[in-house]
Protein backbone atom coordinates (compact mmCIF):
# COMPACT_ATOMS: atom_id res chain seq x y z
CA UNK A 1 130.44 6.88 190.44
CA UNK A 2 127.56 9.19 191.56
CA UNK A 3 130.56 11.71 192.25
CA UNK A 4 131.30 11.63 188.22
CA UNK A 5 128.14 11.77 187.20
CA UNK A 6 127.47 14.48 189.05
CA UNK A 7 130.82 16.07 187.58
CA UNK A 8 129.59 15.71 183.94
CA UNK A 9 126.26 16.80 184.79
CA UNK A 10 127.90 19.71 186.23
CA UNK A 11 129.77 20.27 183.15
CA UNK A 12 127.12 20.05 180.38
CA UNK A 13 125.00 22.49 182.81
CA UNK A 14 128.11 25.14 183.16
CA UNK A 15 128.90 24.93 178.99
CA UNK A 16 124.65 25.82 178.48
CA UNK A 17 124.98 28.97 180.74
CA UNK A 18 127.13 31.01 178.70
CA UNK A 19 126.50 32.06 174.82
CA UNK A 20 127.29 29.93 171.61
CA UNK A 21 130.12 31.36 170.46
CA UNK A 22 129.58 32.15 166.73
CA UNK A 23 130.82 29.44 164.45
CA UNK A 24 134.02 28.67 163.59
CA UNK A 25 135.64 26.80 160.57
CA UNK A 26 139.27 25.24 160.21
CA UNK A 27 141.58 26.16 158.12
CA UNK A 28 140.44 23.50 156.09
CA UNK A 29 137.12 24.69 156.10
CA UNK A 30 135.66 22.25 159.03
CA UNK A 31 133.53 22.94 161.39
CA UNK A 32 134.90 23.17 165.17
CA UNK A 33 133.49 22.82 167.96
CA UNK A 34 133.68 24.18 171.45
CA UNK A 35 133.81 21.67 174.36
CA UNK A 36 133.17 23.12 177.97
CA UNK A 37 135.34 21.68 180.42
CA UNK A 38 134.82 23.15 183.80
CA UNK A 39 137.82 21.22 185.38
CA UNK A 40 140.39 23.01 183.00
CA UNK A 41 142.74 25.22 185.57
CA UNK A 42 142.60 28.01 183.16
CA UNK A 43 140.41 29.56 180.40
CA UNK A 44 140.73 27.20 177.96
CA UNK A 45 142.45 27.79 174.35
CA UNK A 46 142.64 26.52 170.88
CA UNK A 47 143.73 22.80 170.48
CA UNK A 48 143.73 19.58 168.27
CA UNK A 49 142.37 16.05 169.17
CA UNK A 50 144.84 13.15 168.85
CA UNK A 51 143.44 12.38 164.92
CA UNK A 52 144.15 16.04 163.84
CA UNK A 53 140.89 17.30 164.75
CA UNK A 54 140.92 21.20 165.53
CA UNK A 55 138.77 21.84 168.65
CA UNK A 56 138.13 24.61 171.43
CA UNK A 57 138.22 23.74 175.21
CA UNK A 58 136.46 26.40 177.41
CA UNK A 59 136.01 26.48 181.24
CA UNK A 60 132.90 28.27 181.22
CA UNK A 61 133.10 28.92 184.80
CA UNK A 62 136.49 31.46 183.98
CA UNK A 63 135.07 32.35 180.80
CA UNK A 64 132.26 33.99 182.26
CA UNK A 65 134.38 35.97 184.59
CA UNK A 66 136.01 37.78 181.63
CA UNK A 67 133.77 41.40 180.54
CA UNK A 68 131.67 40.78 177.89
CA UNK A 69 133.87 42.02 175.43
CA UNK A 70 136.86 40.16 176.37
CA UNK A 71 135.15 37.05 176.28
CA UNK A 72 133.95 37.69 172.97
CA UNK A 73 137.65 38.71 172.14
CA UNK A 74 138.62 35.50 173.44
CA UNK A 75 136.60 33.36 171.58
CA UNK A 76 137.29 34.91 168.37
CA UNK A 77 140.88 34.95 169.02
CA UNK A 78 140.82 31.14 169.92
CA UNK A 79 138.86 30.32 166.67
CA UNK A 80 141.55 32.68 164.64
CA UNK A 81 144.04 30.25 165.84
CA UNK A 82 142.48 27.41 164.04
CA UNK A 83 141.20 29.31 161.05
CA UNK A 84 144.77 30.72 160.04
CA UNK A 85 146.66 29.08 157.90
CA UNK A 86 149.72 26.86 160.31
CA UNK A 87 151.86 29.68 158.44
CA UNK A 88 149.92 33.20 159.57
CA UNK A 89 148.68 31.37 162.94
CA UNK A 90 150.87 33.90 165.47
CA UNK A 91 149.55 35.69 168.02
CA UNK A 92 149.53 39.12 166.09
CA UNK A 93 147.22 37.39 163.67
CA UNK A 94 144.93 35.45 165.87
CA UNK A 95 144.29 39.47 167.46
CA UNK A 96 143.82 40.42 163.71
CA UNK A 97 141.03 37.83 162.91
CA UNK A 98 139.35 38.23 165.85
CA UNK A 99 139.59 42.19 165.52
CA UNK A 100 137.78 41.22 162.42
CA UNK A 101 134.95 39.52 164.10
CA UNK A 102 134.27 41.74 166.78
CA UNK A 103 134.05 44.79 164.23
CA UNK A 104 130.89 43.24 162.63
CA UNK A 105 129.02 43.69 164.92
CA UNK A 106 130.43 44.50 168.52
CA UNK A 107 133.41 46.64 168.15
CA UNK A 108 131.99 49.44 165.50
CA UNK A 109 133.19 52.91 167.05
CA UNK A 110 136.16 54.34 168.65
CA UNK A 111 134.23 54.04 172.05
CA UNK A 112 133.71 50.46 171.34
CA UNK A 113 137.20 49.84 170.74
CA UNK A 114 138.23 51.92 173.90
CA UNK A 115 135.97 49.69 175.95
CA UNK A 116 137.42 46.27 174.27
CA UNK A 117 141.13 47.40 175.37
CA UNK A 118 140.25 48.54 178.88
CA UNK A 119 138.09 45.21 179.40
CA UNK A 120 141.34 43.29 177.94
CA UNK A 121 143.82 45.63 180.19
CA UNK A 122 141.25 44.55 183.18
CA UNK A 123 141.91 41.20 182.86
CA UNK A 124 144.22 39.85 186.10
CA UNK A 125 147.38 38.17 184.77
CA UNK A 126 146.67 34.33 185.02
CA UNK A 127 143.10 35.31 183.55
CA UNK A 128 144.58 34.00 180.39
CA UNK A 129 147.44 32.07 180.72
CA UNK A 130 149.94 31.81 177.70
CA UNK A 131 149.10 34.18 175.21
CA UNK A 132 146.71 36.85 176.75
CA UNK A 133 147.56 39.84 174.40
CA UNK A 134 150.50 42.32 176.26
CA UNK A 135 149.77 46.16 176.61
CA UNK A 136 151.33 46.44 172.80
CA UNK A 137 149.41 43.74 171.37
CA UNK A 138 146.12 45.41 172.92
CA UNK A 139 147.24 48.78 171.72
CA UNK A 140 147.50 47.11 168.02
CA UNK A 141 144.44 46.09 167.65
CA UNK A 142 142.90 49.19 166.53
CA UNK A 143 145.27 48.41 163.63
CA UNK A 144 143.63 45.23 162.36
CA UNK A 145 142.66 45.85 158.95
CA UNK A 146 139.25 45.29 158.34
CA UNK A 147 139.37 42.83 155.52
């Protein structure tokens, strides 16, 4: 028992260490939330609670591994995947809305952008497992529209 508590304390200490992530609505317009979860095996990702609750699950502890950018990327991306539509929410899109995140206020000039893809490019393989955007996908971001 003092082994779990421990755990969670753990947890709730590892989620306060990195930034809040800016908010992010549903679809539907709800707020959702980001749970840390430093006993995921990977990064974390985009997901629903049994009642049809949209939700993000981060491992801080990986998260903060990521360059700043990246993580910020990543974030933005995840929340994209619950803010599309269930009929835009691809991949390509997810890049898209993040993109459009990022270039408010972190992503402005051509160096920015340059920095973004390297950091992303950086990443090992199993840094983000499923989806992590391909060389083509990062090369397509500096083709998000804007609006």
């Amino acid at each position: 028992m003092k082994s779990l508590g421990l755990a969670i304390l753990f947890m709730f200490a590892a989620t306060a260490s990195f930034a809040r992530p800016a908010t992010c609505r549903s679809w539907q317009g709800m707020e959702v939330p980001y749970l840390g979860d430093i006993t995921l095996e990977t990064v974390g990702g985009a997901t629903q609670t049994p009642s049809g609750r949209s939700l993000i699950v981060i491992n801080p502890e990986r998260l903060m591994t990521f360059p700043p950018l990246a993580r910020d990327f990543f974030l933005a991306h995840e929340c994209g995947h619950t803010a599309l539509i269930p009929e835009y929410n691809t991949e390509a899109e997810a890049n898209c809305f993040a993109m459009r995140r990022l270039r408010k206020k972190l992503v402005r000039t051509p160096a920015e952008m340059q920095q973004l893809q390297d950091d992303l490019r950086a990443l090992p393989a199993n840094a983000w497992p499923d989806h992590a955007p391909d060389a083509d996908s990062i090369d397509a971001l500096a083709n998000c529209a804007d609006e």
